[in-house]
N, C-alpha and C. Protein backbone atom coordinates (compact mmCIF):
# COMPACT_ATOMS: atom_id res chain seq x y z
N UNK A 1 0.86 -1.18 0.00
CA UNK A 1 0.00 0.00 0.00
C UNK A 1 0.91 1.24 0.00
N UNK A 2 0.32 2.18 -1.16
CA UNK A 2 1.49 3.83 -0.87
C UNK A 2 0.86 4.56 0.36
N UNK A 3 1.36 5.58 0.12
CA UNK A 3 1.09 6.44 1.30
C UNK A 3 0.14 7.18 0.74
N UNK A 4 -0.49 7.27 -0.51
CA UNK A 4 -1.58 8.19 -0.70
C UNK A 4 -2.51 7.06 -0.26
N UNK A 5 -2.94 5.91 -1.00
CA UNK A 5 -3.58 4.61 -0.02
C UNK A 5 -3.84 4.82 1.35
N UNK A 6 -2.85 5.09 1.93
CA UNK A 6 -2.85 4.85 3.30
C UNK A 6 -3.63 6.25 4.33
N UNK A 7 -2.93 7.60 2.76
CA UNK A 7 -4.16 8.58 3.29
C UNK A 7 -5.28 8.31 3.49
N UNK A 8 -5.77 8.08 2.39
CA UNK A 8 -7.22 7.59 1.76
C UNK A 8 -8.20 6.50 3.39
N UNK A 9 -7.24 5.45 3.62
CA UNK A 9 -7.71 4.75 4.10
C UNK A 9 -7.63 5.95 5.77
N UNK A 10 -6.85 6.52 6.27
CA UNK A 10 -6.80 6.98 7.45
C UNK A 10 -7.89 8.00 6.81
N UNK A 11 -8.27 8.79 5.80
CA UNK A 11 -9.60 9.39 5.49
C UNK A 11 -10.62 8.50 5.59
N UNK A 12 -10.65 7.35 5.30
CA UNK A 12 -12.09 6.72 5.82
C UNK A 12 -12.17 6.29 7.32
N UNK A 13 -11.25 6.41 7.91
CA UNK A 13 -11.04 6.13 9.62
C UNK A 13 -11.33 7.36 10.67
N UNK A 14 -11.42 8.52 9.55
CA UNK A 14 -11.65 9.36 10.24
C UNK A 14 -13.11 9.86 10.17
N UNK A 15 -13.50 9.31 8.88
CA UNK A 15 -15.18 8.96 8.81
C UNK A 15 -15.60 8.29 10.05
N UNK A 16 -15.07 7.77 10.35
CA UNK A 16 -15.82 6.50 11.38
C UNK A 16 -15.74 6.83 12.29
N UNK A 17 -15.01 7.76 13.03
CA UNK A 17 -15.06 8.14 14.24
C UNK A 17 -16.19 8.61 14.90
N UNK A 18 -16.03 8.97 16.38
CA UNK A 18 -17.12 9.48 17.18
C UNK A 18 -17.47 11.07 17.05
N UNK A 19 -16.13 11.56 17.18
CA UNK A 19 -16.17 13.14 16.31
C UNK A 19 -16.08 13.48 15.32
N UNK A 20 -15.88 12.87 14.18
CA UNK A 20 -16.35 13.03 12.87
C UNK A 20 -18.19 12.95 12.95
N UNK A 21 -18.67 12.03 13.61
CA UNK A 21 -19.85 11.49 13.36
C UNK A 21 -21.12 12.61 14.48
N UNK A 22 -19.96 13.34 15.80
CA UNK A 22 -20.33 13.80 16.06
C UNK A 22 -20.80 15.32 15.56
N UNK A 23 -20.10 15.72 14.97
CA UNK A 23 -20.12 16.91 14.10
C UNK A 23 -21.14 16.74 13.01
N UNK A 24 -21.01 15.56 11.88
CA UNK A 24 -21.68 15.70 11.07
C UNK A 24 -23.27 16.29 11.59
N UNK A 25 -23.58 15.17 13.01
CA UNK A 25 -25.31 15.56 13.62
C UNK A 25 -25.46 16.67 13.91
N UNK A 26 -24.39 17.51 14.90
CA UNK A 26 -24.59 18.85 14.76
C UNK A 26 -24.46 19.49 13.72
N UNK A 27 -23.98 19.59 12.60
CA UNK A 27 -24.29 20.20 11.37
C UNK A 27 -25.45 20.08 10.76
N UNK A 28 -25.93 19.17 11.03
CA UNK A 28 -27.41 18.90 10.33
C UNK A 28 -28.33 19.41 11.30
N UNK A 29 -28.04 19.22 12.58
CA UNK A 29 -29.01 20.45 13.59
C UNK A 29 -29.06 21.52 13.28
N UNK A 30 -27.95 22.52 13.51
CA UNK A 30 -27.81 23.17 13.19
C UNK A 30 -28.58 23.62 12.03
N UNK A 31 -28.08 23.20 11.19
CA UNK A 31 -28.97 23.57 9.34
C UNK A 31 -30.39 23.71 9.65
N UNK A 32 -30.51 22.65 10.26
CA UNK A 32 -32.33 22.82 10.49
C UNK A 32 -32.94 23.03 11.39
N UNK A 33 -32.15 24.39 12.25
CA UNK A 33 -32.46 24.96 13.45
C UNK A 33 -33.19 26.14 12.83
N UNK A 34 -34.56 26.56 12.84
CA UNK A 34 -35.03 27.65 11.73
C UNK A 34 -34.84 28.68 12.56
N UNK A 35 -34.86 28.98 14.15
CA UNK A 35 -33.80 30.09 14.94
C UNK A 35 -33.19 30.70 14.72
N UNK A 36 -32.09 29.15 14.61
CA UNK A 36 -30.45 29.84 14.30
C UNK A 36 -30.45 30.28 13.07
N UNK A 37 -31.40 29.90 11.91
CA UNK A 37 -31.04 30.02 10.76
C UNK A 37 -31.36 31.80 10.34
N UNK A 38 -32.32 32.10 11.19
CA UNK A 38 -33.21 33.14 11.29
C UNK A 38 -32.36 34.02 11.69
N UNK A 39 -31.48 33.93 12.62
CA UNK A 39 -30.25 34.81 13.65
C UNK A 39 -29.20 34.86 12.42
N UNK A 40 -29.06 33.52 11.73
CA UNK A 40 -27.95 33.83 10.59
C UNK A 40 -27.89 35.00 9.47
N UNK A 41 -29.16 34.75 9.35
CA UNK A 41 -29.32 35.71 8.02
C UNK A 41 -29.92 37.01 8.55
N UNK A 42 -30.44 37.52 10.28
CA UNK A 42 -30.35 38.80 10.55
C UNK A 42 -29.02 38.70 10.76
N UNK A 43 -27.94 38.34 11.31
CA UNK A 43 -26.23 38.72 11.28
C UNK A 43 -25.46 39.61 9.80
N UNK A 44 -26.53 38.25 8.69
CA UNK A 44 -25.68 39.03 8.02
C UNK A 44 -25.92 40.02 7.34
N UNK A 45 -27.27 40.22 7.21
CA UNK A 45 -27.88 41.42 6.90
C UNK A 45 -27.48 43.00 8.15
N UNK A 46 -27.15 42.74 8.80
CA UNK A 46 -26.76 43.98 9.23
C UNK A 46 -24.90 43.82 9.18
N UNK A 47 -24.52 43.10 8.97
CA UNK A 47 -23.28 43.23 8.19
C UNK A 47 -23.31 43.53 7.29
N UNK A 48 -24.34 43.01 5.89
CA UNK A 48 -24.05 44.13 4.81
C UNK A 48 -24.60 45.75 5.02
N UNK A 49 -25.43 45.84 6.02
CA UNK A 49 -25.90 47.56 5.93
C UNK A 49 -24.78 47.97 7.03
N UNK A 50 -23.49 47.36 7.99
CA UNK A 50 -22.59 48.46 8.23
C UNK A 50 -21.81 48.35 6.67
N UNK A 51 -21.50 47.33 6.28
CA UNK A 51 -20.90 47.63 4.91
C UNK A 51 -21.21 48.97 3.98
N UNK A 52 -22.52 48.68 3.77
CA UNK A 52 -22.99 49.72 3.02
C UNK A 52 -22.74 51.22 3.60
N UNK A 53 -23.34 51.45 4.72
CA UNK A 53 -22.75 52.73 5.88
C UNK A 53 -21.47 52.97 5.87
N UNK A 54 -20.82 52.39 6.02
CA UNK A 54 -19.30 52.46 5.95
C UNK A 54 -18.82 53.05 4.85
N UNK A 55 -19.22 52.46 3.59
CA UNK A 55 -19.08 52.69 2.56
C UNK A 55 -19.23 54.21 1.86
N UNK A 56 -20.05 54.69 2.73
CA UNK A 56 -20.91 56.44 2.32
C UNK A 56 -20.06 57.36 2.59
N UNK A 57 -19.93 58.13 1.65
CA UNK A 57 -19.06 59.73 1.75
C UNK A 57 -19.38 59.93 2.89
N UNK A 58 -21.00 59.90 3.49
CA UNK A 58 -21.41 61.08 4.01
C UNK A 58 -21.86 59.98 5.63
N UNK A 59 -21.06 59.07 6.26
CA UNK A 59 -21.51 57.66 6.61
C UNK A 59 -21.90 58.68 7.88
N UNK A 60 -22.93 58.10 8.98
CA UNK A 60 -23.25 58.97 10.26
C UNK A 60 -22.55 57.73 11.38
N UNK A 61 -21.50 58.50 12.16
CA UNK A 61 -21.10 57.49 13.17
C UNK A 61 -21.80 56.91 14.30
N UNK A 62 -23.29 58.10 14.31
CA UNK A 62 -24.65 57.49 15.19
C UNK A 62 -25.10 56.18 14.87
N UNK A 63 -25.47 56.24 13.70
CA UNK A 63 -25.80 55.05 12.49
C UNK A 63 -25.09 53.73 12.68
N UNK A 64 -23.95 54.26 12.70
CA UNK A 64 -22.39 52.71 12.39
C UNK A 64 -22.56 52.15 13.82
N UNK A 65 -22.46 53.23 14.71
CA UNK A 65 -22.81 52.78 16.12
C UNK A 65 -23.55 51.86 16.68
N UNK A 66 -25.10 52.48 16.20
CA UNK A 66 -26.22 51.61 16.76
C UNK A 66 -26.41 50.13 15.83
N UNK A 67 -25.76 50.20 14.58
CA UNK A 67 -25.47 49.08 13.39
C UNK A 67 -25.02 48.38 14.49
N UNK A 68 -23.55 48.49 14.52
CA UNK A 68 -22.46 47.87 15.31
C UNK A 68 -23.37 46.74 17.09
N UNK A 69 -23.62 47.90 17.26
CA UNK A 69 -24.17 46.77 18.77
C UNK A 69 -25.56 46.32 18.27
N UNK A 70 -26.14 46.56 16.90
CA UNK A 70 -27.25 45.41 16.75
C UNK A 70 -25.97 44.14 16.38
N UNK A 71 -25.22 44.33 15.69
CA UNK A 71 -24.86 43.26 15.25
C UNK A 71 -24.04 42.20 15.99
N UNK A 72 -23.35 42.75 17.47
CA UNK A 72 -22.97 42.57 18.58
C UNK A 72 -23.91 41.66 18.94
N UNK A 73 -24.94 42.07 19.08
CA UNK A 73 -26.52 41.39 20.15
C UNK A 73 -27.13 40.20 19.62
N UNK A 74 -27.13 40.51 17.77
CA UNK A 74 -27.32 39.26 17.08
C UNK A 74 -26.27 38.29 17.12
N UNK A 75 -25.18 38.60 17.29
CA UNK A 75 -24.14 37.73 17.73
C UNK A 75 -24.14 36.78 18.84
N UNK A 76 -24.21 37.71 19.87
CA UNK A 76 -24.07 37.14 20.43
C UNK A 76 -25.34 35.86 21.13
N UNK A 77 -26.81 36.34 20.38
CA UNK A 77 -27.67 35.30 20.00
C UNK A 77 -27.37 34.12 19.58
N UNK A 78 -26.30 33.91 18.35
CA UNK A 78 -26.42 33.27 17.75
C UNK A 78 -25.85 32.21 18.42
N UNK A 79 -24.56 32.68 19.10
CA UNK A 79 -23.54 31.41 19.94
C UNK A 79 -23.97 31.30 21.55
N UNK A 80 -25.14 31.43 21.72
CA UNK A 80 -26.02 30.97 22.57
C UNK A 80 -27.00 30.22 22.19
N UNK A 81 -27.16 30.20 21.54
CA UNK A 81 -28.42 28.98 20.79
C UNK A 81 -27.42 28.02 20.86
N UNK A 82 -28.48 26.85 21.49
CA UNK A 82 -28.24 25.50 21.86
C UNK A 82 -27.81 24.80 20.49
N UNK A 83 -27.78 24.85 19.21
CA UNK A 83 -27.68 23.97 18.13
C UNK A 83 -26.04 24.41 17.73
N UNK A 84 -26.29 25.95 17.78
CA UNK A 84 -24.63 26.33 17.75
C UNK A 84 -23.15 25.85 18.88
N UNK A 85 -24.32 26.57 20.13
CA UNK A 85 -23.03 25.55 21.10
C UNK A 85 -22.80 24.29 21.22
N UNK A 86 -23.65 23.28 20.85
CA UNK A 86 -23.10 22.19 19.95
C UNK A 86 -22.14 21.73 19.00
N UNK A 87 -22.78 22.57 18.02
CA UNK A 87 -22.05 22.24 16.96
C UNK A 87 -20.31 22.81 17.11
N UNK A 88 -20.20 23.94 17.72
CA UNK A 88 -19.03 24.52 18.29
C UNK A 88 -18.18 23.58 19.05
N UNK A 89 -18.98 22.97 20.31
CA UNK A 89 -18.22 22.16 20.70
C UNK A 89 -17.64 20.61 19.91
N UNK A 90 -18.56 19.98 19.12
CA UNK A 90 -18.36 19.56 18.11
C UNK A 90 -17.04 19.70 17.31
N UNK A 91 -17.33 20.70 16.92
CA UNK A 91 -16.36 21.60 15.72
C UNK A 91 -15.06 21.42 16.74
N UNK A 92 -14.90 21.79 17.60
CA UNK A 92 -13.40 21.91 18.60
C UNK A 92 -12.95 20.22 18.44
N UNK A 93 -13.79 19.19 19.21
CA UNK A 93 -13.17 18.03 19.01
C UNK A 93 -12.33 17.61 17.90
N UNK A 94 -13.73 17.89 17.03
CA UNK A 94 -12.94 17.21 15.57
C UNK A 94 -11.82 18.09 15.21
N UNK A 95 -11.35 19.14 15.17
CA UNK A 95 -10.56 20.02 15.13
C UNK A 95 -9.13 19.62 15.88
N UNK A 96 -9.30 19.14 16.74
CA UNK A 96 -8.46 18.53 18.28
C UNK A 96 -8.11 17.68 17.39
N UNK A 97 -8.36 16.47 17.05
CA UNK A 97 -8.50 15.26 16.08
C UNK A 97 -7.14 15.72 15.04
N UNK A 98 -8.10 16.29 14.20
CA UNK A 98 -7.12 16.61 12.96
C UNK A 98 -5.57 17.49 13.20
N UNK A 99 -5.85 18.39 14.71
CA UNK A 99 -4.47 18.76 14.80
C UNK A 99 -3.47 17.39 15.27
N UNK A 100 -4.21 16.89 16.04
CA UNK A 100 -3.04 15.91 16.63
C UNK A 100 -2.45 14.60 15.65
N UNK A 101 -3.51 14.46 14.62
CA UNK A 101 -3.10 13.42 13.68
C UNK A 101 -1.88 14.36 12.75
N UNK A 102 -2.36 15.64 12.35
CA UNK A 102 -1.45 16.65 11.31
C UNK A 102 -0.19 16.81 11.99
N UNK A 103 -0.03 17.15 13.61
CA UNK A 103 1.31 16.83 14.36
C UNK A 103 2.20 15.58 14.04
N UNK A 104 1.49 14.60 14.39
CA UNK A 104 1.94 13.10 14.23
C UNK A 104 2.77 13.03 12.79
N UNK A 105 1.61 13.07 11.62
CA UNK A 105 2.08 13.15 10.19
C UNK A 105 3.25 14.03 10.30
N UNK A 106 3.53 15.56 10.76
CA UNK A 106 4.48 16.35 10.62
C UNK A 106 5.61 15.79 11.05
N UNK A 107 5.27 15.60 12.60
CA UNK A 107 6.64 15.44 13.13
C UNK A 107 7.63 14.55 12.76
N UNK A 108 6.42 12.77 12.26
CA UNK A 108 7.25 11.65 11.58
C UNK A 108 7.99 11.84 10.27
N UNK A 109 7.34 13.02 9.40
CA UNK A 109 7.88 13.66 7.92
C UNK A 109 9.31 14.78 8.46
N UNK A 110 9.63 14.73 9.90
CA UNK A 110 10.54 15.35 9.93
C UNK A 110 11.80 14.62 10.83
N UNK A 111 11.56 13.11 10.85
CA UNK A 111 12.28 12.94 11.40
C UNK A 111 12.29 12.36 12.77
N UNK A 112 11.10 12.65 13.37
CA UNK A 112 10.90 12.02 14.55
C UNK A 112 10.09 10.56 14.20
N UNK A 113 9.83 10.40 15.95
CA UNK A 113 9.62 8.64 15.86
C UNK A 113 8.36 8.38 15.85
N UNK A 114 7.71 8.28 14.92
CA UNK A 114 6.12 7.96 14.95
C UNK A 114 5.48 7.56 16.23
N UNK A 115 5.80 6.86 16.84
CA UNK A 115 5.39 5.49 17.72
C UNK A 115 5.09 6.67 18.80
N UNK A 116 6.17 7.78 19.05
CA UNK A 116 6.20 8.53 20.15
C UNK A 116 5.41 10.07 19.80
N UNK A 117 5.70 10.40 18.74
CA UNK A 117 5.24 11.96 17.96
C UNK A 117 3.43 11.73 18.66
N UNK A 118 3.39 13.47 18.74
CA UNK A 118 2.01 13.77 18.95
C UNK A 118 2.27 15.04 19.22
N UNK A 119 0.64 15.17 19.40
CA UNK A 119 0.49 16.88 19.41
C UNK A 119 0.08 17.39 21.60
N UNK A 120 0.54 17.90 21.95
CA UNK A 120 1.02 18.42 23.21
C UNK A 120 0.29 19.89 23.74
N UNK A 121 -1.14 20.21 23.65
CA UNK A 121 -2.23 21.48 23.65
C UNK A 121 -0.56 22.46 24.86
N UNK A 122 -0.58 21.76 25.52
CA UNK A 122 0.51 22.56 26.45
C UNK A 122 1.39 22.66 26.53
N UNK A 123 1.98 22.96 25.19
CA UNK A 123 3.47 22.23 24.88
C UNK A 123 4.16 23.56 24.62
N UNK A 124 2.60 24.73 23.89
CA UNK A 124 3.22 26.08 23.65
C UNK A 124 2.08 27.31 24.23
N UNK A 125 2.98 27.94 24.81
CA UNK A 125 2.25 29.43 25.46
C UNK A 125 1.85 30.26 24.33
N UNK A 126 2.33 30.07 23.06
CA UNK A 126 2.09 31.52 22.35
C UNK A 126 3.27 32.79 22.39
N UNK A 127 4.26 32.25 23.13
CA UNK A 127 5.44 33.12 23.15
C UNK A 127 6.65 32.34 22.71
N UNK A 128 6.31 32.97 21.69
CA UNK A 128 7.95 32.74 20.46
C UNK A 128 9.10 32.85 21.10
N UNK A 129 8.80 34.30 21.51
CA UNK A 129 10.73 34.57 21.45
C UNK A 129 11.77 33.22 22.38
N UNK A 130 10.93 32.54 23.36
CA UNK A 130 12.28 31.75 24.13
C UNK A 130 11.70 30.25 24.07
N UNK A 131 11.56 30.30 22.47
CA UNK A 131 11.07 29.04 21.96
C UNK A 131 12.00 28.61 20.75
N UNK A 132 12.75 27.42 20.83
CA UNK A 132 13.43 26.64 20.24
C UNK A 132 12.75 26.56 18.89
N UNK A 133 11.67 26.22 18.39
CA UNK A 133 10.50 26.27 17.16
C UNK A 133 9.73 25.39 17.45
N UNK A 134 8.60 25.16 16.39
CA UNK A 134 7.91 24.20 16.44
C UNK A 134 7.89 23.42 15.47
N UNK A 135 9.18 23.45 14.73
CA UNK A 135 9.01 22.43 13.25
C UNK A 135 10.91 21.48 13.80
């Protein structure tokens, strides 16, 4: 078997999982949450009218203002609805998943020892400067 094979096949393994499988259901909640769907499309409709405001020679910063914290409020609607914080949490697992397999793949393509390689959430602060790298 090559290694594109072997992609392929670790792509159907990742079908099968519990967070693959978990996500897919919240995506389909989600979709057919007529709420959330309702919160979606007021979001983005007042994203296109600060767009549009923004956009004006003559734009009123009263206007952009009160735009701005509707669109804040619809926001923050939206990731309060139960189908979203699902699917969010969802979305993080499988996410978790694919970083730690993409570590694994990296680290063994560089040299390290498969058997041992993985991905380490606490391995980095976010501060570069007195960091050796991460490749």
């Amino acid at each position: 078997m090559d290694i594109i094979e072997l992609a392929r096949e670790l792509g159907r393994e990742i079908q099968k999982d519990e967070r693959y499988l978990a996500l897919q259901v919240a995506r389909q909640t989600s979709d057919e949450d007529q709420e959330l769907q309702n919160l979606i499309g007021e979001f983005n409709l007042k994203r296109m009218a600060i767009n549009n405001e923004a956009g004006k020679p003559d734009r009123s910063d009263e206007k952009m203002k009160t735009l701005n914290e509707e669109l804040r409020h619809c926001y923050a609607q939206i990731m309060m609805n139960p189908s979203m914080t699902a699917y969010n949490a969802a979305k993080e697992q499988m996410d978790a998943l694919l970083q730690r397999v993409n570590a694994i793949i990296s680290q063994s393509a560089e040299g390290g020892d498969p058997d041992t390689a993985d991905y380490e959430e606490s391995s980095c602060g976010g501060d570069c400067s007195g960091c050796s790298g991460c490749h």
